[in-house]
ModelCIF file with pLDDT and N, C-alpha, C, O atoms, coordinates in Angstrom:
data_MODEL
#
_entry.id   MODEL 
#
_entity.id                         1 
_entity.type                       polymer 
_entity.pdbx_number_of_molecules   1 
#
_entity_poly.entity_id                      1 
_entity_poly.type                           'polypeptide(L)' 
_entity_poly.nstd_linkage                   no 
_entity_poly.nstd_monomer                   no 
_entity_poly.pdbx_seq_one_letter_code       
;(UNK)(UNK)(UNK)(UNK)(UNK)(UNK)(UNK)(UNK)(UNK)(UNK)(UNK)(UNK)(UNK)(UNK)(UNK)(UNK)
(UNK)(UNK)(UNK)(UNK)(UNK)(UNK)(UNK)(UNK)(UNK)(UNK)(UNK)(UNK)(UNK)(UNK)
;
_entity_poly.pdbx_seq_one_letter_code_can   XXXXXXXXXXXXXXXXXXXXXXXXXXXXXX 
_entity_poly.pdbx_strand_id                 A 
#
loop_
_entity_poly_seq.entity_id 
_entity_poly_seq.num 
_entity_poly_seq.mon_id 
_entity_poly_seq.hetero 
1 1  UNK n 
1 2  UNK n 
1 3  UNK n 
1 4  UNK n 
1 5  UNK n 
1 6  UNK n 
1 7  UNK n 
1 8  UNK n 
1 9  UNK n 
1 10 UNK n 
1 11 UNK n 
1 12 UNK n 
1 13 UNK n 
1 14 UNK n 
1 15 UNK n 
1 16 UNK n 
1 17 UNK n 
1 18 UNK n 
1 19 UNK n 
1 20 UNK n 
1 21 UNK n 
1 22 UNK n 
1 23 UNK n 
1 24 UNK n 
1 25 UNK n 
1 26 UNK n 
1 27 UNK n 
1 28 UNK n 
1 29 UNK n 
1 30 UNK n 
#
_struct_asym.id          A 
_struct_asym.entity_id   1 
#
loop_
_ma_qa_metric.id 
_ma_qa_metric.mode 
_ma_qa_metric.name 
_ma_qa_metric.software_group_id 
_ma_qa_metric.type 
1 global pLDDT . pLDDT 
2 local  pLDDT . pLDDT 
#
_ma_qa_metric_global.metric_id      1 
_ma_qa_metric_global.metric_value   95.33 
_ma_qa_metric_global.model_id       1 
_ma_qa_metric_global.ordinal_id     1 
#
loop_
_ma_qa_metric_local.label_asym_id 
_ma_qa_metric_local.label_comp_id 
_ma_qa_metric_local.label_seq_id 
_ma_qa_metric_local.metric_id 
_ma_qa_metric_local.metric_value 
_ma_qa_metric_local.model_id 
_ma_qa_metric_local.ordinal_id 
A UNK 1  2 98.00 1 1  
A UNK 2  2 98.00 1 2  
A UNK 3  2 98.00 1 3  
A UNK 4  2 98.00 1 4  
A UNK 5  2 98.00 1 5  
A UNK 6  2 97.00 1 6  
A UNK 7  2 96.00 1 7  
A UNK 8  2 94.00 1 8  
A UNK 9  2 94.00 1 9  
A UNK 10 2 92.00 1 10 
A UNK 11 2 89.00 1 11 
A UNK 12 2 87.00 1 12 
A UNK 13 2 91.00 1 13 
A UNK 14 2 87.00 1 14 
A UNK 15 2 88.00 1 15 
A UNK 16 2 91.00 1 16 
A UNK 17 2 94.00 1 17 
A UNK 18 2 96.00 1 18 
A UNK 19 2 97.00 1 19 
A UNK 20 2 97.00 1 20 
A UNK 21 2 98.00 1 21 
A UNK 22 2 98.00 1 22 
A UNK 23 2 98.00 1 23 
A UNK 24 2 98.00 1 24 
A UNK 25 2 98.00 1 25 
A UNK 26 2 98.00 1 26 
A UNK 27 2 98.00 1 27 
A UNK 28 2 98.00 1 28 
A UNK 29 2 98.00 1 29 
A UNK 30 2 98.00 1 30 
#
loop_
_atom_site.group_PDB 
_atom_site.id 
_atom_site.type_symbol 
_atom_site.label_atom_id 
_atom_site.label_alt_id 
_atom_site.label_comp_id 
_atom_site.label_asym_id 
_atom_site.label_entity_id 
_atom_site.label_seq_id 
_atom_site.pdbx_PDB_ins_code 
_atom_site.Cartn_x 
_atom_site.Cartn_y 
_atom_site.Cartn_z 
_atom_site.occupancy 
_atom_site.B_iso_or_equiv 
_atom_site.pdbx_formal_charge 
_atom_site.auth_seq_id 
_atom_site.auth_comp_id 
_atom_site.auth_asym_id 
_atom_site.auth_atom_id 
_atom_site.pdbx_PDB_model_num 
ATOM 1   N N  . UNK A 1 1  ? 12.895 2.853   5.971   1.00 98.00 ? 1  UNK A N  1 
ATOM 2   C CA . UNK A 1 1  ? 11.516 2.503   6.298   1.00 98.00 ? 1  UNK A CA 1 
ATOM 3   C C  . UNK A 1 1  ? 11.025 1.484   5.281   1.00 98.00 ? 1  UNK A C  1 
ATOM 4   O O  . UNK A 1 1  ? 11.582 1.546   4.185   1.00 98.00 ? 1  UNK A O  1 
ATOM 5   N N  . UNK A 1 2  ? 10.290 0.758   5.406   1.00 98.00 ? 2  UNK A N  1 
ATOM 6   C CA . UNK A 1 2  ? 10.079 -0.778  4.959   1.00 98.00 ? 2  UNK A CA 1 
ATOM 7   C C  . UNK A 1 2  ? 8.211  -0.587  5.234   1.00 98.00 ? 2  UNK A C  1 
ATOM 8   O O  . UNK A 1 2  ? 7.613  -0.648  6.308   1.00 98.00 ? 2  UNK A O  1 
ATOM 9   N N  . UNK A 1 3  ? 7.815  -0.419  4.263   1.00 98.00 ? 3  UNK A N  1 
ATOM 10  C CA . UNK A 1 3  ? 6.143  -0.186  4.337   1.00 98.00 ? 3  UNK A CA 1 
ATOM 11  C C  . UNK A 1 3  ? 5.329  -0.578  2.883   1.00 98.00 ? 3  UNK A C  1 
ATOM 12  O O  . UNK A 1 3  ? 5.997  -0.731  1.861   1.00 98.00 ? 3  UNK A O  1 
ATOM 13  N N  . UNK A 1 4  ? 4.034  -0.711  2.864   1.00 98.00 ? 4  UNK A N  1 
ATOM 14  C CA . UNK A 1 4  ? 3.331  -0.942  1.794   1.00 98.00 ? 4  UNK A CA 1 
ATOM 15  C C  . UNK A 1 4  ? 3.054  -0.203  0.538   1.00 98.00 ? 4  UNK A C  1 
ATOM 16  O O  . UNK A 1 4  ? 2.775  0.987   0.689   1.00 98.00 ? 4  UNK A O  1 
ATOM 17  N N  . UNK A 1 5  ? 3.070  -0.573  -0.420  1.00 98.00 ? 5  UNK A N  1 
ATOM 18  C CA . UNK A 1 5  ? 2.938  -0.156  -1.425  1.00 98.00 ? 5  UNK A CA 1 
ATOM 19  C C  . UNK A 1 5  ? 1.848  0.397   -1.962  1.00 98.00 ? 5  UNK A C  1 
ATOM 20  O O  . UNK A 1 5  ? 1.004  -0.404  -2.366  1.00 98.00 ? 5  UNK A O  1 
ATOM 21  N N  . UNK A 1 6  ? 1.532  1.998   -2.134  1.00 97.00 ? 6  UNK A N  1 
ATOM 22  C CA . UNK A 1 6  ? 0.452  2.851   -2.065  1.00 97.00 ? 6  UNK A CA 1 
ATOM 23  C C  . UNK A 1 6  ? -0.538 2.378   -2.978  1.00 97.00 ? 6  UNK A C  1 
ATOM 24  O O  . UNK A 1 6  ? -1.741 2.545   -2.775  1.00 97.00 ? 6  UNK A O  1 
ATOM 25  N N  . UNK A 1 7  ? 0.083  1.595   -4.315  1.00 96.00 ? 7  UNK A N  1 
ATOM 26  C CA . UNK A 1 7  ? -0.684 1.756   -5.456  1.00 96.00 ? 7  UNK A CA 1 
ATOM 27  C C  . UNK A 1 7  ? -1.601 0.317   -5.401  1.00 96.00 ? 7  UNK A C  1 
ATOM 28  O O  . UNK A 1 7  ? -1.105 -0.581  -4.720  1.00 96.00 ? 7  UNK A O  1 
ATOM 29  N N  . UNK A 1 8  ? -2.820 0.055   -6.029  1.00 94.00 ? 8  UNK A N  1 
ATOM 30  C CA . UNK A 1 8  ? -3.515 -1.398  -6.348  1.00 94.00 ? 8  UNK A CA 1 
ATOM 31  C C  . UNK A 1 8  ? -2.174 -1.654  -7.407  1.00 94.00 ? 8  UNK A C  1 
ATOM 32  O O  . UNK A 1 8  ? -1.464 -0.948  -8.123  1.00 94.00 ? 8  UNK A O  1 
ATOM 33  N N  . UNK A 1 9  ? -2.269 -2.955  -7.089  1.00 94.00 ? 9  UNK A N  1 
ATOM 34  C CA . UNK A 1 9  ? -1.414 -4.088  -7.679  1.00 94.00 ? 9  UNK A CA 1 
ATOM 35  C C  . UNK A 1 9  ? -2.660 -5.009  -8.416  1.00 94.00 ? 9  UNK A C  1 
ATOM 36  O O  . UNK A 1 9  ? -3.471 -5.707  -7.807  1.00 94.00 ? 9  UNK A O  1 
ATOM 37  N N  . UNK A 1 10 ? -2.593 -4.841  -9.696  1.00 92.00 ? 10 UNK A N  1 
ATOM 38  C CA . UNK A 1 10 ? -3.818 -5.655  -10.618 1.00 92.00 ? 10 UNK A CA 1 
ATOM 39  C C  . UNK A 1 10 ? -2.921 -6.575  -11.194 1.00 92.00 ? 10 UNK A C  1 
ATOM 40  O O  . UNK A 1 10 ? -2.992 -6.599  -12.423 1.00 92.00 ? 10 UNK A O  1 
ATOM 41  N N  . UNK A 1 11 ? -1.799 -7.616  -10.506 1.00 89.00 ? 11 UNK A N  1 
ATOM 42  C CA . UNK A 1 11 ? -1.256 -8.375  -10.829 1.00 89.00 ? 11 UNK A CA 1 
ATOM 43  C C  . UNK A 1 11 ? -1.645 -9.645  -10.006 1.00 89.00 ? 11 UNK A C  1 
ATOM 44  O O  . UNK A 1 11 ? -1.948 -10.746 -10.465 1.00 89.00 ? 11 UNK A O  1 
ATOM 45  N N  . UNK A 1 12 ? -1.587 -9.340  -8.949  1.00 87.00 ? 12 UNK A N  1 
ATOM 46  C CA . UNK A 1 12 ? -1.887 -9.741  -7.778  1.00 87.00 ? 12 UNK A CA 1 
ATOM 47  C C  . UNK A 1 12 ? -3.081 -9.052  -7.050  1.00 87.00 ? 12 UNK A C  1 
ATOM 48  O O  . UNK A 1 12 ? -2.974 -7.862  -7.347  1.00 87.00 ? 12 UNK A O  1 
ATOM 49  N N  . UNK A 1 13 ? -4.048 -9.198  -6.331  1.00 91.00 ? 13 UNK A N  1 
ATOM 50  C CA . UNK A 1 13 ? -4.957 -8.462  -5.805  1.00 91.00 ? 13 UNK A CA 1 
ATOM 51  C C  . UNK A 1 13 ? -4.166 -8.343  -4.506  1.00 91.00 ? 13 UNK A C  1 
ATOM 52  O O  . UNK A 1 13 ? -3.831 -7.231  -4.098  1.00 91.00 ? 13 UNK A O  1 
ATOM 53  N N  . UNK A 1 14 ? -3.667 -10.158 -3.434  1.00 87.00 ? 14 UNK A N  1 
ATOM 54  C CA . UNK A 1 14 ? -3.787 -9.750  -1.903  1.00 87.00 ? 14 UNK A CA 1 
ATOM 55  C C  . UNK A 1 14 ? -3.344 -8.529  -1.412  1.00 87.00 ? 14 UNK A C  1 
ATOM 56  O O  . UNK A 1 14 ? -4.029 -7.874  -0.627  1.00 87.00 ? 14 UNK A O  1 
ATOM 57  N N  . UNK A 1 15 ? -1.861 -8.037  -1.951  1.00 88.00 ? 15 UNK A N  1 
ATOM 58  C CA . UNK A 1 15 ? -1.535 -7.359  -1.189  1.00 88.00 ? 15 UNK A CA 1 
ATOM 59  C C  . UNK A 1 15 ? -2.051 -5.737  -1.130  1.00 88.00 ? 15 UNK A C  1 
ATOM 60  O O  . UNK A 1 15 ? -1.569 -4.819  -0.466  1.00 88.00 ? 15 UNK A O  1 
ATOM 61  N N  . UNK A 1 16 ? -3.176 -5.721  -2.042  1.00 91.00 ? 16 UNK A N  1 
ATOM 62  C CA . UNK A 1 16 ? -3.737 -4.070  -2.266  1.00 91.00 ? 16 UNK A CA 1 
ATOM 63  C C  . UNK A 1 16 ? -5.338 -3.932  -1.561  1.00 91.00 ? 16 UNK A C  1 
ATOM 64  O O  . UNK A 1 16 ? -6.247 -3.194  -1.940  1.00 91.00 ? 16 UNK A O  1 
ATOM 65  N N  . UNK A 1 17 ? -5.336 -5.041  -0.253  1.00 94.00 ? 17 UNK A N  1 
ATOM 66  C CA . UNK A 1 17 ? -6.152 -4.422  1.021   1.00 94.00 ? 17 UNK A CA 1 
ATOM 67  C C  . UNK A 1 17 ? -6.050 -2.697  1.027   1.00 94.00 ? 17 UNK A C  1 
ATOM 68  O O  . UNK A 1 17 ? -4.989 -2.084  1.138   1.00 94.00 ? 17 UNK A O  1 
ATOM 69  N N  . UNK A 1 18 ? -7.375 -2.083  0.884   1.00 96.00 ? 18 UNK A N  1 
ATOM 70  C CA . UNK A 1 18 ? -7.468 -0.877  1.378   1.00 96.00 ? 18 UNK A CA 1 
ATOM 71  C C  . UNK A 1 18 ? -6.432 -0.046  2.522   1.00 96.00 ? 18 UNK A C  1 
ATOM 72  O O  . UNK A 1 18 ? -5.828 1.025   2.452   1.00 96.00 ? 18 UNK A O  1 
ATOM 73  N N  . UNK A 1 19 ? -6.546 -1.053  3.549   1.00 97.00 ? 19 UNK A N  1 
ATOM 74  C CA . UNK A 1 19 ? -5.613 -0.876  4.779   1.00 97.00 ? 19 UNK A CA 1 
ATOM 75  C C  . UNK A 1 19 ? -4.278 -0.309  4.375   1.00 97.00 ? 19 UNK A C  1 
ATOM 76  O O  . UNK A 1 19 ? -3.768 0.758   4.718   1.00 97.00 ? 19 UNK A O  1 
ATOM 77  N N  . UNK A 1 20 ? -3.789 -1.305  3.525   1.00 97.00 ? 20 UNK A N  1 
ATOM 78  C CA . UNK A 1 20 ? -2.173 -1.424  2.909   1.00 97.00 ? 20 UNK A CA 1 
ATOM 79  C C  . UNK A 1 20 ? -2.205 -0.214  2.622   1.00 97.00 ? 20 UNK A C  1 
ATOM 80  O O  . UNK A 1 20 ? -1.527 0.651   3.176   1.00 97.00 ? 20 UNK A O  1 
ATOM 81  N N  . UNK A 1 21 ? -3.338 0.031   1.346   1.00 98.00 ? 21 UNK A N  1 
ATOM 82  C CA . UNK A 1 21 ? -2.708 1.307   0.218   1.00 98.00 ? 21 UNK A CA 1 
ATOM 83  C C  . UNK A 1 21 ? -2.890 2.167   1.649   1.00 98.00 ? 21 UNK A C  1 
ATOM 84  O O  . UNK A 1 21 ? -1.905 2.405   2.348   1.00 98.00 ? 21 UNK A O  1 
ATOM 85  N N  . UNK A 1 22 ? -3.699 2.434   1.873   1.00 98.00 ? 22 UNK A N  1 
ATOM 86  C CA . UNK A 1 22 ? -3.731 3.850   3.062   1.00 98.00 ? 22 UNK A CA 1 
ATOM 87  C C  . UNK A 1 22 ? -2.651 3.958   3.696   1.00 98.00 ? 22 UNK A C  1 
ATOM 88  O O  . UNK A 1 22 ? -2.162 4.961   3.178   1.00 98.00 ? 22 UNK A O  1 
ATOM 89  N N  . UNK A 1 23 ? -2.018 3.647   4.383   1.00 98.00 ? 23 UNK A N  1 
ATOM 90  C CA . UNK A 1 23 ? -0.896 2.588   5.115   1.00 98.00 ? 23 UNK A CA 1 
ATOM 91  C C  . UNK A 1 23 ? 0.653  3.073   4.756   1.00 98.00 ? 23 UNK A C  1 
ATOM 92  O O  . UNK A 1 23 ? 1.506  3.646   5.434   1.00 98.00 ? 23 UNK A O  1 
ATOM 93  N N  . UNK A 1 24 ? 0.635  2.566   3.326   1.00 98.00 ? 24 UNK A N  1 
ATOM 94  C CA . UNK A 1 24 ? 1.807  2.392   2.562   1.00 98.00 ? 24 UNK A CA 1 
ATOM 95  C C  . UNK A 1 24 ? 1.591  4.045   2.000   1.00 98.00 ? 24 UNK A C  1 
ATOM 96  O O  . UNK A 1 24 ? 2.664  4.625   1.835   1.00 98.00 ? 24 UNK A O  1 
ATOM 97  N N  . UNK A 1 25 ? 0.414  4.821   1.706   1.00 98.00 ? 25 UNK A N  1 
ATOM 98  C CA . UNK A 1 25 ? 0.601  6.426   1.143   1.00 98.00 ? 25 UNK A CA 1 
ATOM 99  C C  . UNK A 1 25 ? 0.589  7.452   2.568   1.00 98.00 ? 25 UNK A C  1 
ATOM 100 O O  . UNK A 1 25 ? 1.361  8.411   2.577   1.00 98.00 ? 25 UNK A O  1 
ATOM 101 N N  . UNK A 1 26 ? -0.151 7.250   3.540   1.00 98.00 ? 26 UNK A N  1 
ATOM 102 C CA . UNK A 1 26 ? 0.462  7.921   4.998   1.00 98.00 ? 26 UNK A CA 1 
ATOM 103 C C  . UNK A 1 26 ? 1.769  7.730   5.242   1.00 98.00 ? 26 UNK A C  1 
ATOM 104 O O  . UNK A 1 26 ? 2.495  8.685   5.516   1.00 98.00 ? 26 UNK A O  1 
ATOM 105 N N  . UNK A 1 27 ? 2.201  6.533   5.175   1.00 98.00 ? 27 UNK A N  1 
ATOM 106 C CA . UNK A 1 27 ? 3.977  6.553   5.694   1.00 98.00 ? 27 UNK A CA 1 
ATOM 107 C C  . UNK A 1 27 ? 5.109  7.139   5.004   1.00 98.00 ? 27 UNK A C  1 
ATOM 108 O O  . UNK A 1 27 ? 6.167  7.598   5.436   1.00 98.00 ? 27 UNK A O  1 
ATOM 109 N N  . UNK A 1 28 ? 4.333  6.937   3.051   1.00 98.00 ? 28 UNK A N  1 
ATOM 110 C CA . UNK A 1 28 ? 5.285  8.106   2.748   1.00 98.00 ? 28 UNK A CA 1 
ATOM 111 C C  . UNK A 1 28 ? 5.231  9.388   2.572   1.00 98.00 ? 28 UNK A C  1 
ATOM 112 O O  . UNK A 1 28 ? 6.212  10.036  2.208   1.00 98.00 ? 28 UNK A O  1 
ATOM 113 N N  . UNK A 1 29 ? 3.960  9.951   2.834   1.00 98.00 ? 29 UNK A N  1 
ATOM 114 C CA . UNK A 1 29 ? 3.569  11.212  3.572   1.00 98.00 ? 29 UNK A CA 1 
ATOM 115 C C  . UNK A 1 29 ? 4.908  11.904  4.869   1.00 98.00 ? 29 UNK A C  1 
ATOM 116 O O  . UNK A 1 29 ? 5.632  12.898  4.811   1.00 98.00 ? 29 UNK A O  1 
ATOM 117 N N  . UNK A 1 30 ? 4.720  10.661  6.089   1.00 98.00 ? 30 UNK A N  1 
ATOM 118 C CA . UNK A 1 30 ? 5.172  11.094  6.774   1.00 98.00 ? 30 UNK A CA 1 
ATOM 119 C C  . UNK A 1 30 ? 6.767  10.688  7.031   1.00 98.00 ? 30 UNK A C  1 
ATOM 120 O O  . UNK A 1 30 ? 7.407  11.237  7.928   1.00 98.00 ? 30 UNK A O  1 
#
């Protein structure tokens, strides 16, 4: 599985959209 990364990234902001983190910590939930 190939999904987003749960945590804020304070290296980079784009990729730590709310969406993502939610996203990326549900999928490895499930």
């Amino acid at each position: 599985v190939i999904t987003h990364h749960p945590d804020r990234n304070y290296e980079f902001v784009a990729p730590s959209h709310p969406d993502h983190r939610a996203v990326g910590g549900a999928a490895l939930d499930a």
